[in-house]
C-alpha atoms as a PDB file:
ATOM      1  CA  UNK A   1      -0.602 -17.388  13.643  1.00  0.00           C
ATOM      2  CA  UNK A   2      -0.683 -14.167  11.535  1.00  0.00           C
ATOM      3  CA  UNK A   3       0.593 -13.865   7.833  1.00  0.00           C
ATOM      4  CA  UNK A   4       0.922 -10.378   6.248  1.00  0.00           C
ATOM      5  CA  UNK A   5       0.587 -10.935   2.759  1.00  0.00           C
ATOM      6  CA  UNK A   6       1.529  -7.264   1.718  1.00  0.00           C
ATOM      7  CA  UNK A   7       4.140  -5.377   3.625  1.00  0.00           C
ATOM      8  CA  UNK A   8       6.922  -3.172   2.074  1.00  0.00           C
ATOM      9  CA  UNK A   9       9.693  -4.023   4.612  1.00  0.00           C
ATOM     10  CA  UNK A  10      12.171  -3.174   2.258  1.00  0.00           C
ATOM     11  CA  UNK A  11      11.525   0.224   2.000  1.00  0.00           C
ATOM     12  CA  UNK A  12      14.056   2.522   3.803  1.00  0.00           C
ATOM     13  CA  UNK A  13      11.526   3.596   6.015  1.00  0.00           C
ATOM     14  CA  UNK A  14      12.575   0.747   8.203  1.00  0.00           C
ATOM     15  CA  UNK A  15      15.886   0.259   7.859  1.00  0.00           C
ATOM     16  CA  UNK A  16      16.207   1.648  11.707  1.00  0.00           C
ATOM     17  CA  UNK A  17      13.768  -0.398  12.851  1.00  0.00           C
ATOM     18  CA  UNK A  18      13.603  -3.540  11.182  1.00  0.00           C
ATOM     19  CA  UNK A  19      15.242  -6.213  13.643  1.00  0.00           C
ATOM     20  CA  UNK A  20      12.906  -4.764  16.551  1.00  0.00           C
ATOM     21  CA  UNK A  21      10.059  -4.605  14.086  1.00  0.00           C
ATOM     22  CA  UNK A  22      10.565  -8.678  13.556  1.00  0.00           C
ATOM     23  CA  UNK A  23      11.037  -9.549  17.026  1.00  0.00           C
ATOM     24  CA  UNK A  24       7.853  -7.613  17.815  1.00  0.00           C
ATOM     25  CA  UNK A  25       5.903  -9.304  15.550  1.00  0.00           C
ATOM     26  CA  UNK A  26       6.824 -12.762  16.425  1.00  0.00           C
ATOM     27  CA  UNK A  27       6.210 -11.822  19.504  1.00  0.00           C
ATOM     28  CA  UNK A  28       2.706 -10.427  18.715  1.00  0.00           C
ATOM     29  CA  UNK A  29       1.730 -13.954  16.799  1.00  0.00           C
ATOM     30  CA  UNK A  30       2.409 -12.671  13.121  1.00  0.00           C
ATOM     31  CA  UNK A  31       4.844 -15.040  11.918  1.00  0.00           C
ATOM     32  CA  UNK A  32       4.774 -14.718   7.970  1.00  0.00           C
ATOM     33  CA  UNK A  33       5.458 -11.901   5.743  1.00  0.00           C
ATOM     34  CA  UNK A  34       4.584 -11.186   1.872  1.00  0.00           C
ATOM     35  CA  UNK A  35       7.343  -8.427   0.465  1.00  0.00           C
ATOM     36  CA  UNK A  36       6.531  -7.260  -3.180  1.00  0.00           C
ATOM     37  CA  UNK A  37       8.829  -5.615  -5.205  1.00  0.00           C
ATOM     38  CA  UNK A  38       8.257  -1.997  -6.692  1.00  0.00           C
ATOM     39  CA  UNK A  39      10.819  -1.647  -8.846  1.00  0.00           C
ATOM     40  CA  UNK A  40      14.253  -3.159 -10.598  1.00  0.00           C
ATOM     41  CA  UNK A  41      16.570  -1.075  -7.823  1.00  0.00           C
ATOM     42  CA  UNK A  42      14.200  -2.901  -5.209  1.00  0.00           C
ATOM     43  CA  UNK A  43      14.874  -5.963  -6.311  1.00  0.00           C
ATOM     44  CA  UNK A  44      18.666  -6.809  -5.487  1.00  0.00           C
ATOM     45  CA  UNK A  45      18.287  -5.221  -1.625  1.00  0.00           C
ATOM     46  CA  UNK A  46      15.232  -7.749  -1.358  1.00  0.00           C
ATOM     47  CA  UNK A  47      17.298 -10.278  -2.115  1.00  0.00           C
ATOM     48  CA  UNK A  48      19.696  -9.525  -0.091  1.00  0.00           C
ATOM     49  CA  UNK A  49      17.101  -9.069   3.204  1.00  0.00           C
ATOM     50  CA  UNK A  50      15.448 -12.358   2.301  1.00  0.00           C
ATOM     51  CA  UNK A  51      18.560 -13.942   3.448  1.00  0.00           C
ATOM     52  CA  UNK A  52      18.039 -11.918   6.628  1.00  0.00           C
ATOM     53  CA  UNK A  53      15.041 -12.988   7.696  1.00  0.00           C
ATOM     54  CA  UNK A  54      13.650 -16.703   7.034  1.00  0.00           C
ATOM     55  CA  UNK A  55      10.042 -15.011   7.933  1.00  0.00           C
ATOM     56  CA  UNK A  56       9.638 -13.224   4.237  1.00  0.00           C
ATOM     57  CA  UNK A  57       8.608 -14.269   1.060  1.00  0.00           C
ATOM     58  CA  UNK A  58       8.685 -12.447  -1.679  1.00  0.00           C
ATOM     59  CA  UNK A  59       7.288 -11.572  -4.771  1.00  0.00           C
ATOM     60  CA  UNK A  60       9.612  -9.458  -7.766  1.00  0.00           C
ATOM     61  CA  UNK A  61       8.028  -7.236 -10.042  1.00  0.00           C
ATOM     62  CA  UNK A  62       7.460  -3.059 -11.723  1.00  0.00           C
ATOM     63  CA  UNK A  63       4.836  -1.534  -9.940  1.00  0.00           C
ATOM     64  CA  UNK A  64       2.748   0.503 -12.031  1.00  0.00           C
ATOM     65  CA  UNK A  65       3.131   3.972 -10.602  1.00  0.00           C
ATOM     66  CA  UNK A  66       7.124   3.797 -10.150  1.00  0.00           C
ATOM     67  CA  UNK A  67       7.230   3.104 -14.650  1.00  0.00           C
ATOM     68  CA  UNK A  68       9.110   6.527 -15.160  1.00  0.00           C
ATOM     69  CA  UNK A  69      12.428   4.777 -13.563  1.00  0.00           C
ATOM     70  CA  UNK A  70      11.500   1.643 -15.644  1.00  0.00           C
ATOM     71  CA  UNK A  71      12.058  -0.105 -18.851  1.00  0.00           C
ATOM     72  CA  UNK A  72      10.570  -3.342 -20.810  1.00  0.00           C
ATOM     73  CA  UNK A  73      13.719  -4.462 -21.238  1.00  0.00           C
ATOM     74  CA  UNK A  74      14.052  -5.029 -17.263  1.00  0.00           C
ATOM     75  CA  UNK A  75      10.939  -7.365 -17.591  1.00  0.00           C
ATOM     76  CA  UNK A  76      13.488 -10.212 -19.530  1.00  0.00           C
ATOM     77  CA  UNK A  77      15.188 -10.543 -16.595  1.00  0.00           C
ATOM     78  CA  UNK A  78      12.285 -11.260 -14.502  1.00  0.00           C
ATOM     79  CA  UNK A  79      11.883 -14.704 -14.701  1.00  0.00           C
ATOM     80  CA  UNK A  80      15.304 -15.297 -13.847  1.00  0.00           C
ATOM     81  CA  UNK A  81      15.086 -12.816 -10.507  1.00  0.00           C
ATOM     82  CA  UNK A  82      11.723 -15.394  -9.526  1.00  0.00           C
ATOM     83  CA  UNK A  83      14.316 -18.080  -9.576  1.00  0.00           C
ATOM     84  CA  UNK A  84      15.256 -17.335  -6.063  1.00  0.00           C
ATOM     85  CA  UNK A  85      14.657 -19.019  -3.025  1.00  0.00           C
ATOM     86  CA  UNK A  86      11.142 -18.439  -1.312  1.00  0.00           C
ATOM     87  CA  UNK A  87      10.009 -16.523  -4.513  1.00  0.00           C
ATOM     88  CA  UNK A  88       5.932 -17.250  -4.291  1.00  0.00           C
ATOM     89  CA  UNK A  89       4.800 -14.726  -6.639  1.00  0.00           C
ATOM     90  CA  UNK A  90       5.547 -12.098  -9.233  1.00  0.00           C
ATOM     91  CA  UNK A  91       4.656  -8.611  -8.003  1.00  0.00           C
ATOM     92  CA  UNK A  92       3.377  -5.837  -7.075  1.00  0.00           C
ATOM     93  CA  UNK A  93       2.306  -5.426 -10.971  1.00  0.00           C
ATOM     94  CA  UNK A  94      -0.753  -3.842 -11.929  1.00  0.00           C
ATOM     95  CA  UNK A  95      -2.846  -0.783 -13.527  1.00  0.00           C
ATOM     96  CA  UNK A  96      -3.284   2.633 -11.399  1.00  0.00           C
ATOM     97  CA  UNK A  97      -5.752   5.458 -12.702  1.00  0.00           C
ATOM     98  CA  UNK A  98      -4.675   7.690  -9.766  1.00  0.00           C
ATOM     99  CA  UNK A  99      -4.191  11.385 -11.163  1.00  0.00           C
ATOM    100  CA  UNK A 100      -0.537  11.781 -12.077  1.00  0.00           C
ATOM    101  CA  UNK A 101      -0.224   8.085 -13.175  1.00  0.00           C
ATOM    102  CA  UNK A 102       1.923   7.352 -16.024  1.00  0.00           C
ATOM    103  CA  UNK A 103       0.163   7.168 -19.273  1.00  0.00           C
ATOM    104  CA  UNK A 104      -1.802   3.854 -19.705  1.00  0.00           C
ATOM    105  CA  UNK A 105      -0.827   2.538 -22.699  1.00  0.00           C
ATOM    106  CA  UNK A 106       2.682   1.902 -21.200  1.00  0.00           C
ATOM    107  CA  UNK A 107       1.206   0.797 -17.976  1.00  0.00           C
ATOM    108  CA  UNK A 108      -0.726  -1.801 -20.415  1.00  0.00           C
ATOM    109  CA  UNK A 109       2.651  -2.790 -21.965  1.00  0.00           C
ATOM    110  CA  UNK A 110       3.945  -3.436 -18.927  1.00  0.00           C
ATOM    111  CA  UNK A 111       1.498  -5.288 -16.916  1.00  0.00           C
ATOM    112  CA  UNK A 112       0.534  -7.377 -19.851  1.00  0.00           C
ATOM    113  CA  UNK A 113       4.279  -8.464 -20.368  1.00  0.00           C
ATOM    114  CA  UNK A 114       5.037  -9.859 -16.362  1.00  0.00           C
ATOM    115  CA  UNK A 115       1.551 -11.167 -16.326  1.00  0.00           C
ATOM    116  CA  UNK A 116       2.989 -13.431 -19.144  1.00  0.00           C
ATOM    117  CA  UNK A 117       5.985 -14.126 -17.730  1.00  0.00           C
ATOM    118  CA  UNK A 118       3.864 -15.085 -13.957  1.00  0.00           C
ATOM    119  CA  UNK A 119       1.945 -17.472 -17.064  1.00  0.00           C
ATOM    120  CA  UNK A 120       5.156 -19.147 -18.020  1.00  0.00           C
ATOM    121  CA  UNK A 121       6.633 -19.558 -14.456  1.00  0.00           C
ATOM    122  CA  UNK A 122       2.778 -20.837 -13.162  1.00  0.00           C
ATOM    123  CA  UNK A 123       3.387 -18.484 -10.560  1.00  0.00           C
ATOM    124  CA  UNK A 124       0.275 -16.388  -9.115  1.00  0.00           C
ATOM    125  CA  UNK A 125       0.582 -12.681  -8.663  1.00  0.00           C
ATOM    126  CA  UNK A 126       0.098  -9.578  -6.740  1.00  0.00           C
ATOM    127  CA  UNK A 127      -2.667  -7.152  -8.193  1.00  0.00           C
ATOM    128  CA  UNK A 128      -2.519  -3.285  -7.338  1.00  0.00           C
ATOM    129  CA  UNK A 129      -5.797  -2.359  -9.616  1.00  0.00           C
ATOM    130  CA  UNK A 130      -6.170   1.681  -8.014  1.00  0.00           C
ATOM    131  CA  UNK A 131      -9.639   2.378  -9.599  1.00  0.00           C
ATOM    132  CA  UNK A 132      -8.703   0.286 -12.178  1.00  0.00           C
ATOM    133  CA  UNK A 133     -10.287  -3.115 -11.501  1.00  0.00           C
ATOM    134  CA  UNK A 134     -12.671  -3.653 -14.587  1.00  0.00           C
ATOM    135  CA  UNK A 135      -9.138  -2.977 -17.202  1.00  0.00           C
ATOM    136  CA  UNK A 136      -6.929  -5.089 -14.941  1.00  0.00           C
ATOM    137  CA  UNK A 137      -9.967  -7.890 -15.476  1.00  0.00           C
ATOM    138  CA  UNK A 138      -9.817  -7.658 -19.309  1.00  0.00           C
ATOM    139  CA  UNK A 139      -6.118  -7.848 -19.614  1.00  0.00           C
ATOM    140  CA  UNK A 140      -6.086 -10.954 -17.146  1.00  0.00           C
ATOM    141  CA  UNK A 141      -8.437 -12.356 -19.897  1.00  0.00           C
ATOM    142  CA  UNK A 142      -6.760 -11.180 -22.426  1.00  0.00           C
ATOM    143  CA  UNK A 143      -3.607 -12.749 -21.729  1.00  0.00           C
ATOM    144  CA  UNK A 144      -5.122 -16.127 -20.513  1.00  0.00           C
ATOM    145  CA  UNK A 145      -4.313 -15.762 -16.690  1.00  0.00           C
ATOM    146  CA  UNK A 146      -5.197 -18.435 -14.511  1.00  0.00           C
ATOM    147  CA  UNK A 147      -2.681 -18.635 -11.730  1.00  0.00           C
ATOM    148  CA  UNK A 148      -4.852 -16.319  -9.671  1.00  0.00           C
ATOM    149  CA  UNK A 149      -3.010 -14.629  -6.651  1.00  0.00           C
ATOM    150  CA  UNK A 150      -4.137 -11.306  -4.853  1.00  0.00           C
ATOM    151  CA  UNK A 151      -6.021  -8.236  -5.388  1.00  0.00           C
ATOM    152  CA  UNK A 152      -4.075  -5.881  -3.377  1.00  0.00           C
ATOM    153  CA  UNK A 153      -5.681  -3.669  -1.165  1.00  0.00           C
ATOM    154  CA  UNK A 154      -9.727  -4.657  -2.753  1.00  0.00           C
ATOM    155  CA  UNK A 155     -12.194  -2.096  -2.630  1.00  0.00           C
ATOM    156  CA  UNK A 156     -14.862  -2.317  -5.379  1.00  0.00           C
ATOM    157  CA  UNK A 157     -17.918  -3.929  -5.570  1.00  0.00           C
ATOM    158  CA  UNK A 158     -19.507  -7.473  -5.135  1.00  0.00           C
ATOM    159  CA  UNK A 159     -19.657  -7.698  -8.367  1.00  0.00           C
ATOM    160  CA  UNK A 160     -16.087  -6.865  -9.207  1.00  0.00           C
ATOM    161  CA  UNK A 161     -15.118  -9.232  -6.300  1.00  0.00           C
ATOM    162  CA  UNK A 162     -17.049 -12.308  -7.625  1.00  0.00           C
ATOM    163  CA  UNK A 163     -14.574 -11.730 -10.706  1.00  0.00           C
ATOM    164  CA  UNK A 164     -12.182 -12.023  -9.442  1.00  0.00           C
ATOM    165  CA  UNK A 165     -12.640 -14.875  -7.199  1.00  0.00           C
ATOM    166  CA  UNK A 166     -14.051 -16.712 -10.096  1.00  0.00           C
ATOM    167  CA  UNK A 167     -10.537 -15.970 -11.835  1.00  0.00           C
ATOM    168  CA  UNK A 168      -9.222 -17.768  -8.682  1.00  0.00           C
ATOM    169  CA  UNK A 169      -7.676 -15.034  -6.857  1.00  0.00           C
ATOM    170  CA  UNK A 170      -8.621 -13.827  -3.323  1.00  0.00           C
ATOM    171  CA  UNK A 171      -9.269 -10.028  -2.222  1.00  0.00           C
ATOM    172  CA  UNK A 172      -6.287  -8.350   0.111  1.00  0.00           C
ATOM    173  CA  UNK A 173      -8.114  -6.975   3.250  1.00  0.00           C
ATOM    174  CA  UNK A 174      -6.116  -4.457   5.062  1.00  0.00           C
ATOM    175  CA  UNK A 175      -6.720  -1.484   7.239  1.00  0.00           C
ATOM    176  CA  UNK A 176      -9.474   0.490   4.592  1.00  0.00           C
ATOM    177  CA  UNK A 177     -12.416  -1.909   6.899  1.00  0.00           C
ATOM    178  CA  UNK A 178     -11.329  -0.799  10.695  1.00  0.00           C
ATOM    179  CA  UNK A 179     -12.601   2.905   9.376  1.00  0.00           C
ATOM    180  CA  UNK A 180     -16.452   3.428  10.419  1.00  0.00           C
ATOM    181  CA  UNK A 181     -17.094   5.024   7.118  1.00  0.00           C
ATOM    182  CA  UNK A 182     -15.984   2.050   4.939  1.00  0.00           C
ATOM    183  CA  UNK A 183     -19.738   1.069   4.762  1.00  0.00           C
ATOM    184  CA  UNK A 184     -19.621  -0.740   0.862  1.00  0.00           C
ATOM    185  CA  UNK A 185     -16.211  -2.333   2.139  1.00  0.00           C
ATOM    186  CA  UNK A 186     -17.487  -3.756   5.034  1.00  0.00           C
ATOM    187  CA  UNK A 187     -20.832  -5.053   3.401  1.00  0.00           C
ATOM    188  CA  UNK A 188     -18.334  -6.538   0.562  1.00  0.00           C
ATOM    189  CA  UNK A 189     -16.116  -8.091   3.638  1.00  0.00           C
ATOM    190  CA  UNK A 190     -19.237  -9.664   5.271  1.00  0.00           C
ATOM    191  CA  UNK A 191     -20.591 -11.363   2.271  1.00  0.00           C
ATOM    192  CA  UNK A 192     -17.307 -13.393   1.857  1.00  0.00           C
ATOM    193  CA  UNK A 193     -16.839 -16.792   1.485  1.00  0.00           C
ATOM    194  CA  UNK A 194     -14.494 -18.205   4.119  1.00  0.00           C
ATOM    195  CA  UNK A 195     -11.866 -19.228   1.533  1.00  0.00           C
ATOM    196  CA  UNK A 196     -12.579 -15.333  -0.576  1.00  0.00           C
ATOM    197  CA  UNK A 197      -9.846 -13.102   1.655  1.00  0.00           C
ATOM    198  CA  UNK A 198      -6.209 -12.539   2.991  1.00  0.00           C
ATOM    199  CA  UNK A 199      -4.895  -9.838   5.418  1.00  0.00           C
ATOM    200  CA  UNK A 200      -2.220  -7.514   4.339  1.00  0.00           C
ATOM    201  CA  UNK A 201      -1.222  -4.004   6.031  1.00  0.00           C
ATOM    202  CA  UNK A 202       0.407  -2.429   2.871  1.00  0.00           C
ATOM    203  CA  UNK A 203       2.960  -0.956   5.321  1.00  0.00           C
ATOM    204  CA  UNK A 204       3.915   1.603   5.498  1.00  0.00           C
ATOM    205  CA  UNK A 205       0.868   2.899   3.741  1.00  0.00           C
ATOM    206  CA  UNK A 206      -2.371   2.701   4.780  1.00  0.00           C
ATOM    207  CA  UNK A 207      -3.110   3.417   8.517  1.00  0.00           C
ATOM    208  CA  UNK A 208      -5.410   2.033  10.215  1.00  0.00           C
ATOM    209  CA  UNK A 209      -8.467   4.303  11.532  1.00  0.00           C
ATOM    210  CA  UNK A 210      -6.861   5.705  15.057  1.00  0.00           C
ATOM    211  CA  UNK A 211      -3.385   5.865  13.362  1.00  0.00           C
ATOM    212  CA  UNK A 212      -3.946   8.409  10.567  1.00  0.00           C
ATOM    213  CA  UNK A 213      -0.354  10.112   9.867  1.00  0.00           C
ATOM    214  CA  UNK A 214       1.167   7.056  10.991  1.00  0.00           C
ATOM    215  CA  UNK A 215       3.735   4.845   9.012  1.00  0.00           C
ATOM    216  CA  UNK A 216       2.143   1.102   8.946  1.00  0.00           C
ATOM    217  CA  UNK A 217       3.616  -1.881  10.198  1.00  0.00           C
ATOM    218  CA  UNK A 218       2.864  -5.647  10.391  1.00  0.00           C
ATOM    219  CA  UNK A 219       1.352  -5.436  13.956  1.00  0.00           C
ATOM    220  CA  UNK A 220      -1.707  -3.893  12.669  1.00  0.00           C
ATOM    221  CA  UNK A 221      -2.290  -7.205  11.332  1.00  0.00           C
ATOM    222  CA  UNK A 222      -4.114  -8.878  14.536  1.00  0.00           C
ATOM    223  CA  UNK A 223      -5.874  -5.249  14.668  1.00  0.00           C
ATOM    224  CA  UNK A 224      -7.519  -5.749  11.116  1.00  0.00           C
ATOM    225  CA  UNK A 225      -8.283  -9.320  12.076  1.00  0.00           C
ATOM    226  CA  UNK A 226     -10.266  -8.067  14.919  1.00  0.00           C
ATOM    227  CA  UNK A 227     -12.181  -5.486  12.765  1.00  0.00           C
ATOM    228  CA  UNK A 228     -12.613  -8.675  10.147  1.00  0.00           C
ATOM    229  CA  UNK A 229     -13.929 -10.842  12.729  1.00  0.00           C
ATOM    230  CA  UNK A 230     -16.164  -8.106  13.890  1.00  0.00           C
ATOM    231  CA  UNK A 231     -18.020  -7.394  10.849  1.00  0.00           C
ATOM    232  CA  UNK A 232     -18.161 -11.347   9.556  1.00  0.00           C
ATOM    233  CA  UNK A 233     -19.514 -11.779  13.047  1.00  0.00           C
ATOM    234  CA  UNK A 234     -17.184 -14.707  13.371  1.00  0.00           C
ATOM    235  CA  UNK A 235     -13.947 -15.156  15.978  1.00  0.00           C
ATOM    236  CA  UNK A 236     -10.600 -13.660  15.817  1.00  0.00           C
ATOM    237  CA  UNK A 237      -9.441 -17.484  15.772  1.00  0.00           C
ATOM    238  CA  UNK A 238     -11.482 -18.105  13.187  1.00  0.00           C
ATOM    239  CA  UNK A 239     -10.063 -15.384  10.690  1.00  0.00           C
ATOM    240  CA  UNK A 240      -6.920 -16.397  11.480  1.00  0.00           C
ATOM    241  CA  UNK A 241      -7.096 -20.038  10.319  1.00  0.00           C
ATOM    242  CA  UNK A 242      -9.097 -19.399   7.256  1.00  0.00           C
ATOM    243  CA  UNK A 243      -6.626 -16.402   6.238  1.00  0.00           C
ATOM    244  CA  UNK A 244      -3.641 -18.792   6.785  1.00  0.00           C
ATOM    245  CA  UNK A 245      -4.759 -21.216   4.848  1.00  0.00           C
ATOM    246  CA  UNK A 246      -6.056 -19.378   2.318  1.00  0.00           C
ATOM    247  CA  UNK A 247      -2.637 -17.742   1.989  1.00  0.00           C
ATOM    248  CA  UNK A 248      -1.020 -21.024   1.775  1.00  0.00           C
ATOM    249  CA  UNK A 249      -3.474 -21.671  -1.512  1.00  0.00           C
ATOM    250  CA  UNK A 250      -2.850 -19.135  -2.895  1.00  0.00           C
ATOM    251  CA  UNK A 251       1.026 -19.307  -2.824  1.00  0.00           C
ATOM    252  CA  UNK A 252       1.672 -23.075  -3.058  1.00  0.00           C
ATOM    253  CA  UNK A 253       5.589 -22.345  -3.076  1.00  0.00           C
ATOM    254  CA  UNK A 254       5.061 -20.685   0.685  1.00  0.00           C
ATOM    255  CA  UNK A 255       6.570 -23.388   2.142  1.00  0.00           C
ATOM    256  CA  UNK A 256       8.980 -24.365  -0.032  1.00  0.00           C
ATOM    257  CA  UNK A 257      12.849 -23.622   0.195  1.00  0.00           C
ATOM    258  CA  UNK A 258      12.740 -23.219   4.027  1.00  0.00           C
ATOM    259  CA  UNK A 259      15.806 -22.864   5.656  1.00  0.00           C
END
């Protein structure tokens, strides 16, 4: 069995499709699904499709690059939007450098403020760190983070990895290692630990190599899993049970609340 522990299946991009989209993937062996939050508008049609679909869990938080619709006063009502059923995380919070970011200092506000509100709930979270991964280190320190959870969508170093895993969080592995080019990602990816990694698509972002131009969906997962296997030299099998359970470590409320 498949998890994808990042997938944007709220988005309207898939309000067409979504019912086929499930049954395909159930069909196709991936049987779990992470949904993080963006932003506060996000969060009541989340809800809402949660009760849909017994698959999803989700995680509520402000992404960093949607903080022009935002305010910090929408962060007090966070904790009590987590205190839903099959809530395993607060998320997709983070720090983005990408030109045309909003300026730092209120990214900083923000992130710093749900990361302390993840502390009080002992709930782990979802990291987007775009070029940002040394700041989004010294803030986790800063506040006293030790929850761990994901760091979406990881693409730095070993270095930067070991970090993070040392912080207790695991590195989101999604479609960036099926391209040929992704040399530093793949020698990153192969010099793992078993228990290090979790797959995630990001859908409907990030394609994966052969699908350029291409909205994203959960069945990519088994594709990355073959790529993952590939690399680590290891069976598909094998990345499949070490992802899964890593995934249920990760998020100890996975399994919690099922109806």
């Amino acid at each position: 069995m498949f998890i994808d522990s990042h997938c944007h299946l709220d988005f309207d991009v898939f309000d067409e499709q979504r019912d086929s989209l499930m049954s395909r993937c159930l069909e196709n062996g991936v049987a779990g699904f992470l949904v993080p939050a963006t932003t506060v508008a996000s969060w009541s049609k989340l809800e809402i499709l949660m009760k849909r679909y017994p698959e999803w869990r989700a995680a509520y938080g402000l992404h960093p690059y949607f903080l022009s619709e935002a305010s910090l006063d929408q962060i007090d009502f966070l904790a009590e939007q987590c205190d839903t059923p099959r809530v395993v995380a607060v998320g997709e919070i983070g720090l983005d450098c990408w030109p045309n970011a909003i300026d730092m200092k209120v990214q900083v506000a923000f992130f710093t403020r749900q990361l302390s509100v993840a502390k009080s709930l002992k709930l782990p979270v979802i990291l987007h760190a775009r070029k940002s991964y040394d700041l989004v280190f010294k803030y986790l320190r800063e506040v006293g983070f030790k929850c761990g959870g994901v760091v979406h969508a990881f693409n730095g170093s070993s270095e930067q990895a070991k970090r993070f895993l040392d912080l207790g969080f695991v590195l989101g592995i999604g479609g960036t290692v099926t391209y040929p080019r992704a040399q530093k990602a793949h020698r990153v990816l192969a010099s793992l630990s078993d228990n290090a990694f979790v797959l995630e698509t990001d859908s409907p972002d990030m394609p994966l190599y052969g699908f350029q131009g291409q909205h994203n969906t959960p069945l990519s997962i088994p594709l990355i899993a073959q790529s993952v296997a590939q690399i680590r030299e290891e069976s598909v099998e094998q990345i499949a049970q070490q992802t899964y359970d890593n995934l249920l470590r990760t998020f100890p409320r996975w399994n919690e609340d099922l109806l």
